[in-house]
Protein backbone atom coordinates (compact mmCIF):
# COMPACT_ATOMS: atom_id res chain seq x y z
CA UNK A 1 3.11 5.47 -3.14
CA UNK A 2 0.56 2.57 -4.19
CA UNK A 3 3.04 -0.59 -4.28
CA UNK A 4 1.43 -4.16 -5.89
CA UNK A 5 2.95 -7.35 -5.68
CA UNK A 6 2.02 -8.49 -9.50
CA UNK A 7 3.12 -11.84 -9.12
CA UNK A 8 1.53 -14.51 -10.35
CA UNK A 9 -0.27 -15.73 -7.17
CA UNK A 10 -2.39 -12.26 -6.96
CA UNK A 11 -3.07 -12.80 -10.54
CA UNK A 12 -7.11 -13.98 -9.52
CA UNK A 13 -7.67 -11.08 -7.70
CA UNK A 14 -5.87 -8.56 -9.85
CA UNK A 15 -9.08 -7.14 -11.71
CA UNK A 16 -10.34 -6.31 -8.06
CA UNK A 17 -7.17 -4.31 -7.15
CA UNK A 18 -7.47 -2.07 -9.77
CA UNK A 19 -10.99 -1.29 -9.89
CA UNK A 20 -10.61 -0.71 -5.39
CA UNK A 21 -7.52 1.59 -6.18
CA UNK A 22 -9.59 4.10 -8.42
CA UNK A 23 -12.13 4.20 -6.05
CA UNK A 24 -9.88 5.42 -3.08
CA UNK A 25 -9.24 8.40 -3.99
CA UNK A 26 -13.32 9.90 -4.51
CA UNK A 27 -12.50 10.30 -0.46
CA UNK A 28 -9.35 12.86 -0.96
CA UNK A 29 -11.08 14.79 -3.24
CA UNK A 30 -12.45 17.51 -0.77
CA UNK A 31 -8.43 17.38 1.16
CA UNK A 32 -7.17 18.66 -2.12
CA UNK A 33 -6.50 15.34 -3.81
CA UNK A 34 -3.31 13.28 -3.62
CA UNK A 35 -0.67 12.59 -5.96
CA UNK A 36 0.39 8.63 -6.29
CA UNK A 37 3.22 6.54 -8.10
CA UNK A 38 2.73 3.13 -8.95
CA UNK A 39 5.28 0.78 -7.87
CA UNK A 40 4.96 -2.99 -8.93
CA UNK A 41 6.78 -6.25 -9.14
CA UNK A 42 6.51 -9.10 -11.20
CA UNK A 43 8.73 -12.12 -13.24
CA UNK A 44 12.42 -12.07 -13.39
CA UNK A 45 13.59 -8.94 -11.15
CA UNK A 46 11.08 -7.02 -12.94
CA UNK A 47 9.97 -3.81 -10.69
CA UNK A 48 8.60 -0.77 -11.83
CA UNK A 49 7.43 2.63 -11.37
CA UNK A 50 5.17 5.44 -12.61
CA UNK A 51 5.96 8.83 -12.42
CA UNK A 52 3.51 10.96 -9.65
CA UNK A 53 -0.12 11.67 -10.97
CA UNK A 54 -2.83 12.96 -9.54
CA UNK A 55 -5.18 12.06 -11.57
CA UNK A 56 -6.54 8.80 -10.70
CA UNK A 57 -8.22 8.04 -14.06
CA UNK A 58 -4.05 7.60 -15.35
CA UNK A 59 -2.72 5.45 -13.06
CA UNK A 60 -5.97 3.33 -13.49
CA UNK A 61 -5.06 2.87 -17.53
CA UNK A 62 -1.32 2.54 -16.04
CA UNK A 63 -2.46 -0.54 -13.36
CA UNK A 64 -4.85 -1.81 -16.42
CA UNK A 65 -1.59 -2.32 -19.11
CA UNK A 66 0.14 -4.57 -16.04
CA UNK A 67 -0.37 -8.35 -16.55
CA UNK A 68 1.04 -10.51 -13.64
CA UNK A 69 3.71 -12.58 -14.17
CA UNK A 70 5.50 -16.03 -11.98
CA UNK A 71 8.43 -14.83 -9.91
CA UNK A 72 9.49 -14.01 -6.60
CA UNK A 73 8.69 -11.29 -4.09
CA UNK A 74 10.57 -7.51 -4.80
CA UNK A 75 9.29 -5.95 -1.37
CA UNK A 76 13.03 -4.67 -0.39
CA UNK A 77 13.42 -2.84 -4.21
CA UNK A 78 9.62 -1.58 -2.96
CA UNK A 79 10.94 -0.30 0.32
CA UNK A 80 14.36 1.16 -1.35
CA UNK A 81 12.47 2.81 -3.62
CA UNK A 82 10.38 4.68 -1.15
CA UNK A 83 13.60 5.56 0.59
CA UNK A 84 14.70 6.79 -2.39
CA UNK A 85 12.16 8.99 -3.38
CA UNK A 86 11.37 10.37 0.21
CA UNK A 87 14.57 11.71 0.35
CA UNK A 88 13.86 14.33 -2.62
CA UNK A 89 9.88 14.40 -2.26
CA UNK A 90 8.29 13.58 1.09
CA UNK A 91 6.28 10.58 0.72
CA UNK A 92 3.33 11.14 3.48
CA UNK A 93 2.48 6.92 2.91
CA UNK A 94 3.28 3.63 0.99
CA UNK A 95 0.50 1.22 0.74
CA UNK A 96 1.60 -2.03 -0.37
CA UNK A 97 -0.50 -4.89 -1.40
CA UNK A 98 0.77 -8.29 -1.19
CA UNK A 99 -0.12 -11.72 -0.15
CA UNK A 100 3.77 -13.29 0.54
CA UNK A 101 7.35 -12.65 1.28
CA UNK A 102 10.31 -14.52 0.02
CA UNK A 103 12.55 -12.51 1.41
CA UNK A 104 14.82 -12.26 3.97
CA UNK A 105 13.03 -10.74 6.91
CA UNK A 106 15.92 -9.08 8.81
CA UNK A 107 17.02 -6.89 6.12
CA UNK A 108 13.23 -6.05 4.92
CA UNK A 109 12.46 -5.10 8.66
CA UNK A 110 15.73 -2.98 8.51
CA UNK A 111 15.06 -1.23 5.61
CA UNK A 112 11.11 -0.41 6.99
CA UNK A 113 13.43 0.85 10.64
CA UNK A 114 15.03 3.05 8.19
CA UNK A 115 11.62 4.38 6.40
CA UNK A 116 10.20 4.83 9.71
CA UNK A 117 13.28 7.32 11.44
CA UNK A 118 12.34 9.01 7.60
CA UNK A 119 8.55 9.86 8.62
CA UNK A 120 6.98 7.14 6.00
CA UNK A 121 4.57 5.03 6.97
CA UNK A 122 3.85 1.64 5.27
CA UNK A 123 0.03 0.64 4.71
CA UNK A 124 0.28 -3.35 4.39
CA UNK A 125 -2.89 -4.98 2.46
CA UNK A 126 -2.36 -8.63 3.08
CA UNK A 127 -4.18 -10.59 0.78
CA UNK A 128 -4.70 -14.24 2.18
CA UNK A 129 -4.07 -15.60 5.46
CA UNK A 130 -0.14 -16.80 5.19
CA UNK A 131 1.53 -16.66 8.60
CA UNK A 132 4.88 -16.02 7.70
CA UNK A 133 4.27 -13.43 5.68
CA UNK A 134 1.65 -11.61 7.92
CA UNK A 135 4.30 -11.92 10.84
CA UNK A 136 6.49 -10.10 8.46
CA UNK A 137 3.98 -7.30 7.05
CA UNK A 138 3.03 -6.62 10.76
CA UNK A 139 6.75 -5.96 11.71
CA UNK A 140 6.92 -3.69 8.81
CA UNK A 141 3.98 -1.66 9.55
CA UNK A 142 5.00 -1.27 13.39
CA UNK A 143 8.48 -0.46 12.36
CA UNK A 144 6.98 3.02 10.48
CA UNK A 145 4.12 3.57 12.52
CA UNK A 146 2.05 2.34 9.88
CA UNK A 147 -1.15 -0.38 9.67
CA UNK A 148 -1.39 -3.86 8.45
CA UNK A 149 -5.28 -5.23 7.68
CA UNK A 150 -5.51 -8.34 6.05
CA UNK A 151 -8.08 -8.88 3.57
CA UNK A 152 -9.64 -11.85 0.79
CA UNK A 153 -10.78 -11.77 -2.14
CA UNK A 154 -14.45 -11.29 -0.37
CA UNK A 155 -13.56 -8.33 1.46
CA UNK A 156 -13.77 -6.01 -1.33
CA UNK A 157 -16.16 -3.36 0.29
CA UNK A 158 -13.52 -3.49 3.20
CA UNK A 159 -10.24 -3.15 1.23
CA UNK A 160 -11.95 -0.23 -0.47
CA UNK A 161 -12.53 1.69 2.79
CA UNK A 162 -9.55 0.86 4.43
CA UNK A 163 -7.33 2.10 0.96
CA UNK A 164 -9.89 5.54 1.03
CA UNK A 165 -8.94 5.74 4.54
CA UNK A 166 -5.11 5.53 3.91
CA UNK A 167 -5.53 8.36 1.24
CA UNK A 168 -7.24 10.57 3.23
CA UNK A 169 -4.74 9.80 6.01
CA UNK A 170 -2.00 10.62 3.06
CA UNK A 171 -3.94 13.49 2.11
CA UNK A 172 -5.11 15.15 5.55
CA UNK A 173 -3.17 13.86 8.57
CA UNK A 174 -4.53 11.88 11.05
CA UNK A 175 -7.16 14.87 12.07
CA UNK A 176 -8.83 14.11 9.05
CA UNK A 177 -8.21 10.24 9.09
CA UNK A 178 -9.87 10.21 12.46
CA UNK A 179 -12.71 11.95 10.78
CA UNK A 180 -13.13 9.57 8.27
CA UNK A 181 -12.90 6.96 10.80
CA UNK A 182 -15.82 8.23 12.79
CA UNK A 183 -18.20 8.11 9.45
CA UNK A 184 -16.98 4.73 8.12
CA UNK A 185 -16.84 3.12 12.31
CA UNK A 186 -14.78 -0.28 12.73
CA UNK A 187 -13.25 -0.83 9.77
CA UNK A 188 -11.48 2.57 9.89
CA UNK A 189 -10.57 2.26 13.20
CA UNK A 190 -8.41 -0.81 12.99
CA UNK A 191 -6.07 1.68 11.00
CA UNK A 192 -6.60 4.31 13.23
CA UNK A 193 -5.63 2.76 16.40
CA UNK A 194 -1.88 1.04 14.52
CA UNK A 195 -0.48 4.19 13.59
CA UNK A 196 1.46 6.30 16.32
C-alpha cells in the first residue's frame, strides 16, 4: 500500500511525490512487479482508496487527479485500512508519506502494535523535520518492524531510492532488499538495518 498525506501542508511538494512514486517501481520489474493501492487523505474526513494495480502508469493518472486540500491528519483510517485489507490479501508493506500527526499517539501506536503481530510493515517518509511527529512515525515503524527516513523537498534522488528500495523489499524479501542495498550503498542501508 502507497499511503499520502494530501493535506494541504504537502501541497508544495506534491508534484515531486508523484513523479518519485512512478519511478519506484522500474526496480521491481525483474522480482515480478508489485501490485499497489493508493490510500490518501485530505479536507474534511476525506480518505480514499484505489483498488490494487500493477501497473504503475494507472496509479500515476490516479495520484495526478488528487489535489490537496486543508484538514487534519487521517493516519489511524490509513493504518485501519491496512488492517483491513491484510486480513483478506496479505499486504507485504505500507509506505506512508507524511510530514505531521494530529493525532492521538497512543491509539496510532496501538493500531501499528496490531499491524505488526499481522506481518505488515510500515515504510514512514517523513517530509520535514517536525519532532513530534518524527517521534511518532519512528514508534510506528519500530512497532511493525518497519523503517522511518526522513526526507525534504531536496532529497528527491534519495526519496526515490529509498521508495525503489521499499518495493523491491515488498516485491522480493529482504534477500533481495539486501541486494539492492549493496548496489545503491548508504542510503539503502538505513532501511536495511530498521527492519527485523
Amino acid at each position: 500500500m502507497f499511503a499520502i498525506d494530501a493535506t494541504a501542508s504537502r501541497e508544495p511538494t506534491w508534484d515531486m511525490a508523484c513523479h518519485l512514486q512512478s519511478e519506484m517501481f522500474e526496480e521491481t520489474a525483474a522480482l515480478g512487479g508489485l501490485d499497489v493501492k493508493l490510500v490518501y487523505y485530505r479536507g474534511f474526513g476525506e480518505c480514499r482508496t484505489s483498488p490494487w494495480v500493477s501497473n504503475s502508469h494507472d496509479l500515476v493518472d490516479r495520484m495526478n487527479r488528487v489535489t490537496c486540500l486543508g484538514g487534519r491528519t487521517q493516519i489511524r483510517k490509513v493504518l485501519r485500512h491496512a488492517m483491513k485489507e491484510t486480513r483478506s490479501k496479505p499486504v507485504d508493506a505500507l509506505v506512508f508519506v507524511g510530514d505531521c500527526v494530529e493525532e492521538d499517539v497512543d491509539r496510532l501506536c496501538h493500531i501499528a502494535g496490531e499491524l505488526g503481530l499481522l506481518g505488515v510493515r510500515v515504510f514512514v517518509f517523513h517530509e520535514g523535520g517536525e519532532l513530534s511527529a518524527r517521534r511518532t512515525f519512528e514508534q510506528i515503524a519500530q512497532l511493525t518492524g518497519g523503517a522511518y527516513c526522513p526526507f525534504d523537498a531536496g532529497s528527491a534522488r534519495q526519496l526515490r531510492t529509498l521508495l525503489s528500495a521499499v518495493a523491491v523489499y515488498a516485491a522480493g524479501g529482504r534477500t533481495a532488499l539486501e541486494d539492492f542495498s549493496r548496489k545503491h550503498g548508504d542510503e539503502v542501508r538505513r532501511i536495511t538495518h530498521q527492519i527485523k
